[in-house]
C-alpha atoms as a PDB file:
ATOM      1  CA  UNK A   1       0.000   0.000   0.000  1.00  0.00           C
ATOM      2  CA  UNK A   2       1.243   2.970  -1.141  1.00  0.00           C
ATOM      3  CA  UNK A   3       1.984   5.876   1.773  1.00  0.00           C
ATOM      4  CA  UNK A   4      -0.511   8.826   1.488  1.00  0.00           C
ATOM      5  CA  UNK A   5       1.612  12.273   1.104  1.00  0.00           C
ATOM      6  CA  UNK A   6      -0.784  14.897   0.954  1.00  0.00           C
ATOM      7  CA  UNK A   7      -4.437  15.152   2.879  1.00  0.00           C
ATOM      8  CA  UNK A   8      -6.837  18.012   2.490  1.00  0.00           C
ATOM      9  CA  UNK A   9     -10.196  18.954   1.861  1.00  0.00           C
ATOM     10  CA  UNK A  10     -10.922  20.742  -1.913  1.00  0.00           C
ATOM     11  CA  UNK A  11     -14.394  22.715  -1.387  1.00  0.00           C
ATOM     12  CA  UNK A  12     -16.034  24.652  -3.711  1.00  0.00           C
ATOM     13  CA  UNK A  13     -14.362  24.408  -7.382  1.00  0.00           C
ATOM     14  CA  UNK A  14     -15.173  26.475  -9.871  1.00  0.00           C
ATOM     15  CA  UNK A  15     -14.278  25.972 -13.239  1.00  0.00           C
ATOM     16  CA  UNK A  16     -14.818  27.792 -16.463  1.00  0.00           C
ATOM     17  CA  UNK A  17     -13.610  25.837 -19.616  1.00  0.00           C
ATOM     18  CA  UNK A  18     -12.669  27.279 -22.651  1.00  0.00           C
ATOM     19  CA  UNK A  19     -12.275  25.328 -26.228  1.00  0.00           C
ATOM     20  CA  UNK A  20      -8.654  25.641 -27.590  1.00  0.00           C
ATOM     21  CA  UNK A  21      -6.623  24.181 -30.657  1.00  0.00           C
ATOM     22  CA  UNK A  22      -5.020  21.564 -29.787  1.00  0.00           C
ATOM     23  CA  UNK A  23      -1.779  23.008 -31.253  1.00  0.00           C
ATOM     24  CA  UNK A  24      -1.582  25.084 -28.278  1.00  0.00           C
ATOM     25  CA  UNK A  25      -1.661  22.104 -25.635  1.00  0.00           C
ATOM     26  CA  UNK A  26       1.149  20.212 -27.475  1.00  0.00           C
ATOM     27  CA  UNK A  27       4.345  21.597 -26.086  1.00  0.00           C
ATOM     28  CA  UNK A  28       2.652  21.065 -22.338  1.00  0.00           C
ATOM     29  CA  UNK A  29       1.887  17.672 -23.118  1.00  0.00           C
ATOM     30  CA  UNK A  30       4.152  14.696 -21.331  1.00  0.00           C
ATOM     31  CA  UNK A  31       5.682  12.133 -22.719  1.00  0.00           C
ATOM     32  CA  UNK A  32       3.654   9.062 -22.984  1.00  0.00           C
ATOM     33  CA  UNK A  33       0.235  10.961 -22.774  1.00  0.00           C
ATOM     34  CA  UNK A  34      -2.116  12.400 -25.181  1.00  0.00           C
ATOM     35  CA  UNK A  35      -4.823  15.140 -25.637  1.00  0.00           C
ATOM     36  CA  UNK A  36      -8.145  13.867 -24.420  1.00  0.00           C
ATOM     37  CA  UNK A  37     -11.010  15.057 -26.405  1.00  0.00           C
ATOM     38  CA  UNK A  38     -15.106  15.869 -25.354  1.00  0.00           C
ATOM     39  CA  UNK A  39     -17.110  16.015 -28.855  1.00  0.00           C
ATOM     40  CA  UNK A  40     -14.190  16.266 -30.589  1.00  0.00           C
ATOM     41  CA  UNK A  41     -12.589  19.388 -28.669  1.00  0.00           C
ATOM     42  CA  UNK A  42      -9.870  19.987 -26.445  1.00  0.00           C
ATOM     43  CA  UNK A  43     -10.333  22.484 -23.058  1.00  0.00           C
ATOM     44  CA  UNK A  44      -8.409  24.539 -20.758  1.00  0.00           C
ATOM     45  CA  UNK A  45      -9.858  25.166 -17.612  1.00  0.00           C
ATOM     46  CA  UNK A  46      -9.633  28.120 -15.451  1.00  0.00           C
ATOM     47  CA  UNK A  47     -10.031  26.824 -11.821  1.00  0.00           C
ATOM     48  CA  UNK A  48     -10.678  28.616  -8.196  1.00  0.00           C
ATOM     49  CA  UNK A  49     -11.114  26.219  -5.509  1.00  0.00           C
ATOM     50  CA  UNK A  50     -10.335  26.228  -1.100  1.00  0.00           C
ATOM     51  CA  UNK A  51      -7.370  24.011  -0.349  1.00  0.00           C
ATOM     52  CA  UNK A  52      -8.322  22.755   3.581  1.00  0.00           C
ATOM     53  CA  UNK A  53      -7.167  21.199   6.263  1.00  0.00           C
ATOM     54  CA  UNK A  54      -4.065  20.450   4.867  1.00  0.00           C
ATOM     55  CA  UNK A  55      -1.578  17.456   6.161  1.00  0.00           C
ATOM     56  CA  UNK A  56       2.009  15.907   5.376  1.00  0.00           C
ATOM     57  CA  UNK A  57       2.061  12.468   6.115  1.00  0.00           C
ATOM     58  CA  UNK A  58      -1.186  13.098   8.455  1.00  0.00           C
ATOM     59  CA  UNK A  59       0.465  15.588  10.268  1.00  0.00           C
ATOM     60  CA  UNK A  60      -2.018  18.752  10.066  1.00  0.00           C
ATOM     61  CA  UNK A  61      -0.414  22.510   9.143  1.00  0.00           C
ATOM     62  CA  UNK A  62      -0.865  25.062  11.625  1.00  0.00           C
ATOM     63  CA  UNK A  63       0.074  27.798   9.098  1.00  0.00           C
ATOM     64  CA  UNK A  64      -0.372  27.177   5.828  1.00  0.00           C
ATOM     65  CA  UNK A  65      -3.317  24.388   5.906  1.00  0.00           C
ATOM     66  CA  UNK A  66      -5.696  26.596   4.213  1.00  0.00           C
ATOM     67  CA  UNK A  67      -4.811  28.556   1.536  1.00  0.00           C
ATOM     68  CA  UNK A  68      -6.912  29.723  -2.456  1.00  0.00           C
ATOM     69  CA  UNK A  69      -5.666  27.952  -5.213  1.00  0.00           C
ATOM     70  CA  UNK A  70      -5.674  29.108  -9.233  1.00  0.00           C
ATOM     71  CA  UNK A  71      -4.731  26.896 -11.962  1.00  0.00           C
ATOM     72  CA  UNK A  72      -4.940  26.742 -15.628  1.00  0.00           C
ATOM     73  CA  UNK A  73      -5.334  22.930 -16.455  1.00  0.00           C
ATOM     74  CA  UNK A  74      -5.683  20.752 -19.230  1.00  0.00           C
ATOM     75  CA  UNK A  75      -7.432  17.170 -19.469  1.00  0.00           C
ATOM     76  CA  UNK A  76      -5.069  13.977 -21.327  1.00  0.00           C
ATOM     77  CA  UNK A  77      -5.600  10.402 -21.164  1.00  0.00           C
ATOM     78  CA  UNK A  78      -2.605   7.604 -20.663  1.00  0.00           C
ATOM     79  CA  UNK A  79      -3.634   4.408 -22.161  1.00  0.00           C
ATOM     80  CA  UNK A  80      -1.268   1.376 -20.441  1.00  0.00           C
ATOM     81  CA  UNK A  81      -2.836  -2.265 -22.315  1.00  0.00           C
ATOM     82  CA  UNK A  82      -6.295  -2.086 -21.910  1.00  0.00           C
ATOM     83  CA  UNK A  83      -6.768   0.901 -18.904  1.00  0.00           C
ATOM     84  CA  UNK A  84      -7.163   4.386 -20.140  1.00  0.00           C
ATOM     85  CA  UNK A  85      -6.101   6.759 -17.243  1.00  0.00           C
ATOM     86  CA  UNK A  86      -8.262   9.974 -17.204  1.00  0.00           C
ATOM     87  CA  UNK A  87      -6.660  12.486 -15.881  1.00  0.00           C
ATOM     88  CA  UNK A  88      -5.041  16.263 -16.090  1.00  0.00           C
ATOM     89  CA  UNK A  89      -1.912  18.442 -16.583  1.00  0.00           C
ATOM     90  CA  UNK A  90      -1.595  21.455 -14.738  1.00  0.00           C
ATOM     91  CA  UNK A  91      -0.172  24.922 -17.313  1.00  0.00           C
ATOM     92  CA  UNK A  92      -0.075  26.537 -13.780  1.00  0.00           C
ATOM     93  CA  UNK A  93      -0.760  26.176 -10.387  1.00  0.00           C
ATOM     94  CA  UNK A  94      -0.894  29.612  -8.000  1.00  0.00           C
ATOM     95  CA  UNK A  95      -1.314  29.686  -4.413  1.00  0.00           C
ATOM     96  CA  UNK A  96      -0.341  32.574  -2.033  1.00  0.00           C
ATOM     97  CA  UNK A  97       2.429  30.872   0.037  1.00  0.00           C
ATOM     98  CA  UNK A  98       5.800  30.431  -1.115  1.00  0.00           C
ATOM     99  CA  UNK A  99       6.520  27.268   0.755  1.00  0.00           C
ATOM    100  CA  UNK A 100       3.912  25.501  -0.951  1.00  0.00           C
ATOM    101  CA  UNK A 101       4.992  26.742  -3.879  1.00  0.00           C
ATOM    102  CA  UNK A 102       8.548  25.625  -3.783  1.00  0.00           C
ATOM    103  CA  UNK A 103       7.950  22.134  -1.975  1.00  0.00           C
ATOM    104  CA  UNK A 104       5.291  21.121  -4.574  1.00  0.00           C
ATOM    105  CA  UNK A 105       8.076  22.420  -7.253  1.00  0.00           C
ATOM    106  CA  UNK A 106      11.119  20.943  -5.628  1.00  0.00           C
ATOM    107  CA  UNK A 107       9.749  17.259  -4.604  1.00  0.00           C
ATOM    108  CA  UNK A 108       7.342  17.293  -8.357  1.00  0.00           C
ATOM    109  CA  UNK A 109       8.927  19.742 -10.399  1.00  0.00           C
ATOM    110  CA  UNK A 110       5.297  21.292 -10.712  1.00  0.00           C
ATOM    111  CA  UNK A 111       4.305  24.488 -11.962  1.00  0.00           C
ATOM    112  CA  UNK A 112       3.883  26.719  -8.677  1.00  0.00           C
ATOM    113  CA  UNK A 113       3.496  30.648  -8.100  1.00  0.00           C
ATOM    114  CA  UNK A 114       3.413  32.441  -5.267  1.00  0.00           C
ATOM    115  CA  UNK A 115       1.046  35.409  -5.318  1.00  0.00           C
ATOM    116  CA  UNK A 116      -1.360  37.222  -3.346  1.00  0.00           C
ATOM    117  CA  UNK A 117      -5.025  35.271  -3.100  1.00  0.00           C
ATOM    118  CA  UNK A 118      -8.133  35.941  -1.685  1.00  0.00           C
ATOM    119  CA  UNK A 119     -11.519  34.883  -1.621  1.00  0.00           C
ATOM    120  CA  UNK A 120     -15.216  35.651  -0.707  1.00  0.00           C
ATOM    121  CA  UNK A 121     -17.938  33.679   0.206  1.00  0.00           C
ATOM    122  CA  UNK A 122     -21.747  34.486   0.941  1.00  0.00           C
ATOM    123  CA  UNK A 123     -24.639  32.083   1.004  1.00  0.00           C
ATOM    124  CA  UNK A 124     -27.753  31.480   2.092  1.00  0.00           C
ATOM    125  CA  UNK A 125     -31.058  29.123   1.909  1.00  0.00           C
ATOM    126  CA  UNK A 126     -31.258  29.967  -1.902  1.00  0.00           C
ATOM    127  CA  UNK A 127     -28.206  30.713  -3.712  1.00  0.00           C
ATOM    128  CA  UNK A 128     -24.534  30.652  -3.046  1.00  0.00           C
ATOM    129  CA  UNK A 129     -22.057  33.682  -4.146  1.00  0.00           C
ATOM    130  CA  UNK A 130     -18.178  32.602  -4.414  1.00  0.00           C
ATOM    131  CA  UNK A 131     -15.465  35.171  -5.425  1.00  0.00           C
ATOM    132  CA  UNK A 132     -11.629  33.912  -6.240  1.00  0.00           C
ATOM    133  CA  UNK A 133      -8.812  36.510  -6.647  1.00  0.00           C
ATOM    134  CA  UNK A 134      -4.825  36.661  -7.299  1.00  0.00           C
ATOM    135  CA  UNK A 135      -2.942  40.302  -7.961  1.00  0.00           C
ATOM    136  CA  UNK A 136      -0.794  39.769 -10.859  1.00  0.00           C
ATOM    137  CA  UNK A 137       1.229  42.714 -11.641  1.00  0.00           C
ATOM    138  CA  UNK A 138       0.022  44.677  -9.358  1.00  0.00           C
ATOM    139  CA  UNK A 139      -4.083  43.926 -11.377  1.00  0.00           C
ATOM    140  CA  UNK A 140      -6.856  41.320  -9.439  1.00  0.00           C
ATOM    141  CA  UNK A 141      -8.206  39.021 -11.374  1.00  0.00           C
ATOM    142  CA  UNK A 142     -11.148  37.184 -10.433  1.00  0.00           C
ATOM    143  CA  UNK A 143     -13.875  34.598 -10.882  1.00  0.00           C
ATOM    144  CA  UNK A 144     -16.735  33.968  -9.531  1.00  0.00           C
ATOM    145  CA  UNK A 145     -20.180  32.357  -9.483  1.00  0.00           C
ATOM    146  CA  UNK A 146     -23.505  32.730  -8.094  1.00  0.00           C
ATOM    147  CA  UNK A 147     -25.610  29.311  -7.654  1.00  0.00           C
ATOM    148  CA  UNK A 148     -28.550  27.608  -6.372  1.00  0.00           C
ATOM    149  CA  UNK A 149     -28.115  25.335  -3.637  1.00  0.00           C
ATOM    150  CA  UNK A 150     -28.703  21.809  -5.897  1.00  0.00           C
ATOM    151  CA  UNK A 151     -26.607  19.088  -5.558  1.00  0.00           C
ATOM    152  CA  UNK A 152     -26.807  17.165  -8.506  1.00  0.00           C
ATOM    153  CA  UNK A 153     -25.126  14.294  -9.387  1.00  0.00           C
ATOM    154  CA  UNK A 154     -22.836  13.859 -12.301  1.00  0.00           C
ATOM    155  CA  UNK A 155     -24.469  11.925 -15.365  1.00  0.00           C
ATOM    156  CA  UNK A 156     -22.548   9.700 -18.154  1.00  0.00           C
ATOM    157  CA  UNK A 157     -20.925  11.051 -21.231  1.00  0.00           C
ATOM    158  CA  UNK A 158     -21.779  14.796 -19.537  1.00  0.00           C
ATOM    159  CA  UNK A 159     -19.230  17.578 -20.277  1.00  0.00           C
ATOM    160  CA  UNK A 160     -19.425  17.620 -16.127  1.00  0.00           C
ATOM    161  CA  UNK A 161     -18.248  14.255 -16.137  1.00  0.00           C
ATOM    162  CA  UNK A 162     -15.400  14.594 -18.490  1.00  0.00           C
ATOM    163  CA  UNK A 163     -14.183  17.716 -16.404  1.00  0.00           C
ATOM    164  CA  UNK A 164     -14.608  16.228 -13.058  1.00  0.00           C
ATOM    165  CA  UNK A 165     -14.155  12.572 -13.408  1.00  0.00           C
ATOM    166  CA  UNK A 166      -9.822  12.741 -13.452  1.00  0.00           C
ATOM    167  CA  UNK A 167      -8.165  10.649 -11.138  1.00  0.00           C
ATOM    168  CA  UNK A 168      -4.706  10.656 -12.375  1.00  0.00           C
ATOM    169  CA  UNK A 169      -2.339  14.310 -12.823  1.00  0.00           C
ATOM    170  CA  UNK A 170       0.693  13.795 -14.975  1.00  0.00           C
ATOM    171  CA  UNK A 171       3.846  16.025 -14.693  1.00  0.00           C
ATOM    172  CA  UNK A 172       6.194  17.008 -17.674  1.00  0.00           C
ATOM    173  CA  UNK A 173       9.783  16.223 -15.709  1.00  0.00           C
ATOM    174  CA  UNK A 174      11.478  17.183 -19.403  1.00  0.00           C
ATOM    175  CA  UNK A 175      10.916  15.911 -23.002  1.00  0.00           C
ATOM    176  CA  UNK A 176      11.756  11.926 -21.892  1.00  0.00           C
ATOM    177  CA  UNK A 177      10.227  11.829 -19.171  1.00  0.00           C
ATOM    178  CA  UNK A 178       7.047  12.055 -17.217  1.00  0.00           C
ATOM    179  CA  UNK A 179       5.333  11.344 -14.341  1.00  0.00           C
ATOM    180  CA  UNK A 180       1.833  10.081 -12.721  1.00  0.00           C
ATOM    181  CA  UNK A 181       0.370  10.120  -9.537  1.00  0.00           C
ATOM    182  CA  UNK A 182      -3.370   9.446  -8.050  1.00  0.00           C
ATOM    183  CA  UNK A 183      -5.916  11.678  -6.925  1.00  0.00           C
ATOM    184  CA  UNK A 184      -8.139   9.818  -4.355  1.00  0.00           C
ATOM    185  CA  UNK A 185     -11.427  11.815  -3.625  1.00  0.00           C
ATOM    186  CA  UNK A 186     -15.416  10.231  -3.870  1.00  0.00           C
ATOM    187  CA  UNK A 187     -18.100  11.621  -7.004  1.00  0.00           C
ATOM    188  CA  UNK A 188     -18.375  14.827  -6.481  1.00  0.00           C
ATOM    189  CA  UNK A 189     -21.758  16.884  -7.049  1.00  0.00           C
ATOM    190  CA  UNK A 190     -22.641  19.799  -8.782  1.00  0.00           C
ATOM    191  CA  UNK A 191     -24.995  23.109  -8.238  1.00  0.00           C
ATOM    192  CA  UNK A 192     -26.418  24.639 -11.098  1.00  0.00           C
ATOM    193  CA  UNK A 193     -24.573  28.192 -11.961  1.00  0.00           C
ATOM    194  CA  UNK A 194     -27.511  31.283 -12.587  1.00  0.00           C
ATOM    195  CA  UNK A 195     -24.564  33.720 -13.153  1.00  0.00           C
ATOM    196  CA  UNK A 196     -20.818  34.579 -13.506  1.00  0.00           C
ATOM    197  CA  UNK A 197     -17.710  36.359 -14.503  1.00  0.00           C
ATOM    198  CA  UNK A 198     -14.448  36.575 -15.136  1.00  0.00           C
ATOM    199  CA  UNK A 199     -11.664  39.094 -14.864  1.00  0.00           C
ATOM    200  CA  UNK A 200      -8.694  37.134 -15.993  1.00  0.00           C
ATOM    201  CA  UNK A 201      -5.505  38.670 -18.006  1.00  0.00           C
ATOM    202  CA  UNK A 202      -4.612  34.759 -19.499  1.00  0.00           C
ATOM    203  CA  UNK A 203      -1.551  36.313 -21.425  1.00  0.00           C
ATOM    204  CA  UNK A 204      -0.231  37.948 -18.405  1.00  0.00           C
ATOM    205  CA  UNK A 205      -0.694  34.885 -16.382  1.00  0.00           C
ATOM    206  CA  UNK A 206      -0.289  31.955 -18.642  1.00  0.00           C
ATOM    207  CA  UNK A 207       1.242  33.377 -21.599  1.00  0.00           C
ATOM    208  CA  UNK A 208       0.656  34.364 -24.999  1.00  0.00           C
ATOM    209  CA  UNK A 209      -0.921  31.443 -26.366  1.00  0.00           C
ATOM    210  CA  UNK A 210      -3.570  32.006 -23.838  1.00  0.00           C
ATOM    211  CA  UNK A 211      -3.830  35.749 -24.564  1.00  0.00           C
ATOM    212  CA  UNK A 212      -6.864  35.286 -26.794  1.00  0.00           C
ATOM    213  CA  UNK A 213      -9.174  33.770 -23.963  1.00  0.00           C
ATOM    214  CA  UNK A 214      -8.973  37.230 -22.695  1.00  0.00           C
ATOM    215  CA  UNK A 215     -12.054  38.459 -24.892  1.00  0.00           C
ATOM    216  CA  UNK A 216     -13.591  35.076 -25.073  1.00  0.00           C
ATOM    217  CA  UNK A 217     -16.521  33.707 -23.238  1.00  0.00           C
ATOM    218  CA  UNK A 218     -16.674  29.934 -21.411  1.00  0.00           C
ATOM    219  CA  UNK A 219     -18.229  27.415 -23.195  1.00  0.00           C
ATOM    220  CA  UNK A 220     -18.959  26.309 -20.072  1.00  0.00           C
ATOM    221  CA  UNK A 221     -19.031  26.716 -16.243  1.00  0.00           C
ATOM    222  CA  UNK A 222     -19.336  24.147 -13.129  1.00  0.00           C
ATOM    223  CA  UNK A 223     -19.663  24.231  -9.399  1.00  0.00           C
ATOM    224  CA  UNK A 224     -18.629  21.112  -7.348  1.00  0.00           C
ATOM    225  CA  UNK A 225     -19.098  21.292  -3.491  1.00  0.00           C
ATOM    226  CA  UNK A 226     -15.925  18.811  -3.292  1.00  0.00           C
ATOM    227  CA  UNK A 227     -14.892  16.952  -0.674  1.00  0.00           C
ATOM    228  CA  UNK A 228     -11.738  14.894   0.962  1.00  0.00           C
ATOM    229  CA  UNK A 229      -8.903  13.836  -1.344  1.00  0.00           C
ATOM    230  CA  UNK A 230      -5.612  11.854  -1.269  1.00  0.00           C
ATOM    231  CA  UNK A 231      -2.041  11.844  -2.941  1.00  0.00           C
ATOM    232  CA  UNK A 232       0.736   9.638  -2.693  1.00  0.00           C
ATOM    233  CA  UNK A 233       3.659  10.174  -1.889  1.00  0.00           C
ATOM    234  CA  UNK A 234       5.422   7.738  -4.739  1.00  0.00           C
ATOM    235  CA  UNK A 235       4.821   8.975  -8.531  1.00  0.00           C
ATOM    236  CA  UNK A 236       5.017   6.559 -11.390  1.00  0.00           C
ATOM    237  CA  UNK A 237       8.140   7.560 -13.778  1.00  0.00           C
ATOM    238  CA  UNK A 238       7.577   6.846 -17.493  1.00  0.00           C
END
């Protein structure tokens, strides 16, 4: 059994996905992976969620246990005989303390920043309101949601599904080699968005190849509550 590295609680994800040419995903794409496609398209997803009740080795964080985190992912798929892995690559991954940021890059050689974060949450019997924000440059960006209370599971072959069901991350070490590791968390469910926006400079942030999302509207955008999840501490080399 394979010793669990990382336990925390992910609550309240938000994530606006945006269709992109696959050309642009390429260079980010490990070894030994490829692009995994909904109807034919490939996403990015912008994603705001609460990192909670952090531990190392179950050994909780007074300090930095609870923290906003921002990433910019993409979704792959690593076929090994007859199991297809689902899972995602992270462009970048922003939190507001530096020690996160350079463990997660020194043990994974991940893609951490270290910036200012904040969030804001409001809710009551009826709807829920949830603000994420990081100063880049000296500019907050944002996104956020409002939502009704639902929680609605996930159904087959739904663009939900293909977004939320990843168990698997995989990490670009260089151009020979990569690396896997497990995400261990239940279903989640979902709560239906009645309105949003976003405030996000993607060249700044994530470079040029993103600059175009700047002016360009979400084909779509989710709310899962979340829950518990799991790492290990071991990653798979190939």
């Amino acid at each position: 059994m394979r010793k669990i590295f990382l336990k925390a609680s992910w609550e309240n994800l938000v994530m606006a996905n945006y269709e992109v040419d696959p050309s642009i995903l390429k260079p980010y794409l490990p070894k030994g992976v490829e692009l995994d496609y909904y109807k034919y398209k490939t996403y990015v997803s912008l994603v705001g969620f609460m990192f909670k009740k952090t531990s190392l080795f179950g050994i909780p964080i007074p300090f930095f246990g609870s923290f906003e985190e921002i990433n910019l992912r993409f979704y792959v798929k690593r076929v090994v005989g007859n199991k297809v892995k689902k899972g995602v690559v992270f462009i970048n991954e922003t939190v507001p303390f530096k020690i996160v940021a350079l463990l997660a890059n020194k043990l994974y050689k991940e893609h951490y920043i270290s910036i200012p974060t904040k969030n804001k949450l409001n809710s009551n019997k009826e709807s829920t309101n949830i603000v994420y924000e990081w100063e880049q440059n000296k500019r907050w960006n944002s996104i956020s949601v409002n939502a009704d209370t639902s929680k609605n599971k996930i159904e087959i072959a739904s663009m939900e599904e293909f977004i939320f069901e990843r168990y698997f991350g995989f990490t670009k070490i260089d151009k020979n080699n990569s690396q896997e590791y497990r995400i261990a968390h239940p279903k989640w469910v979902t709560s239906n968005i009645l309105n949003h926006e976003i405030n996000c400079d993607f060249g700044t942030m994530y470079g040029p190849a993103f600059a175009h999302l700047n002016n360009k509207k979400p084909e779509s955008i989710f709310l899962a509550s979340g829950s518990k999840v799991a790492i290990n501490w071991l990653r798979d080399k190939f």
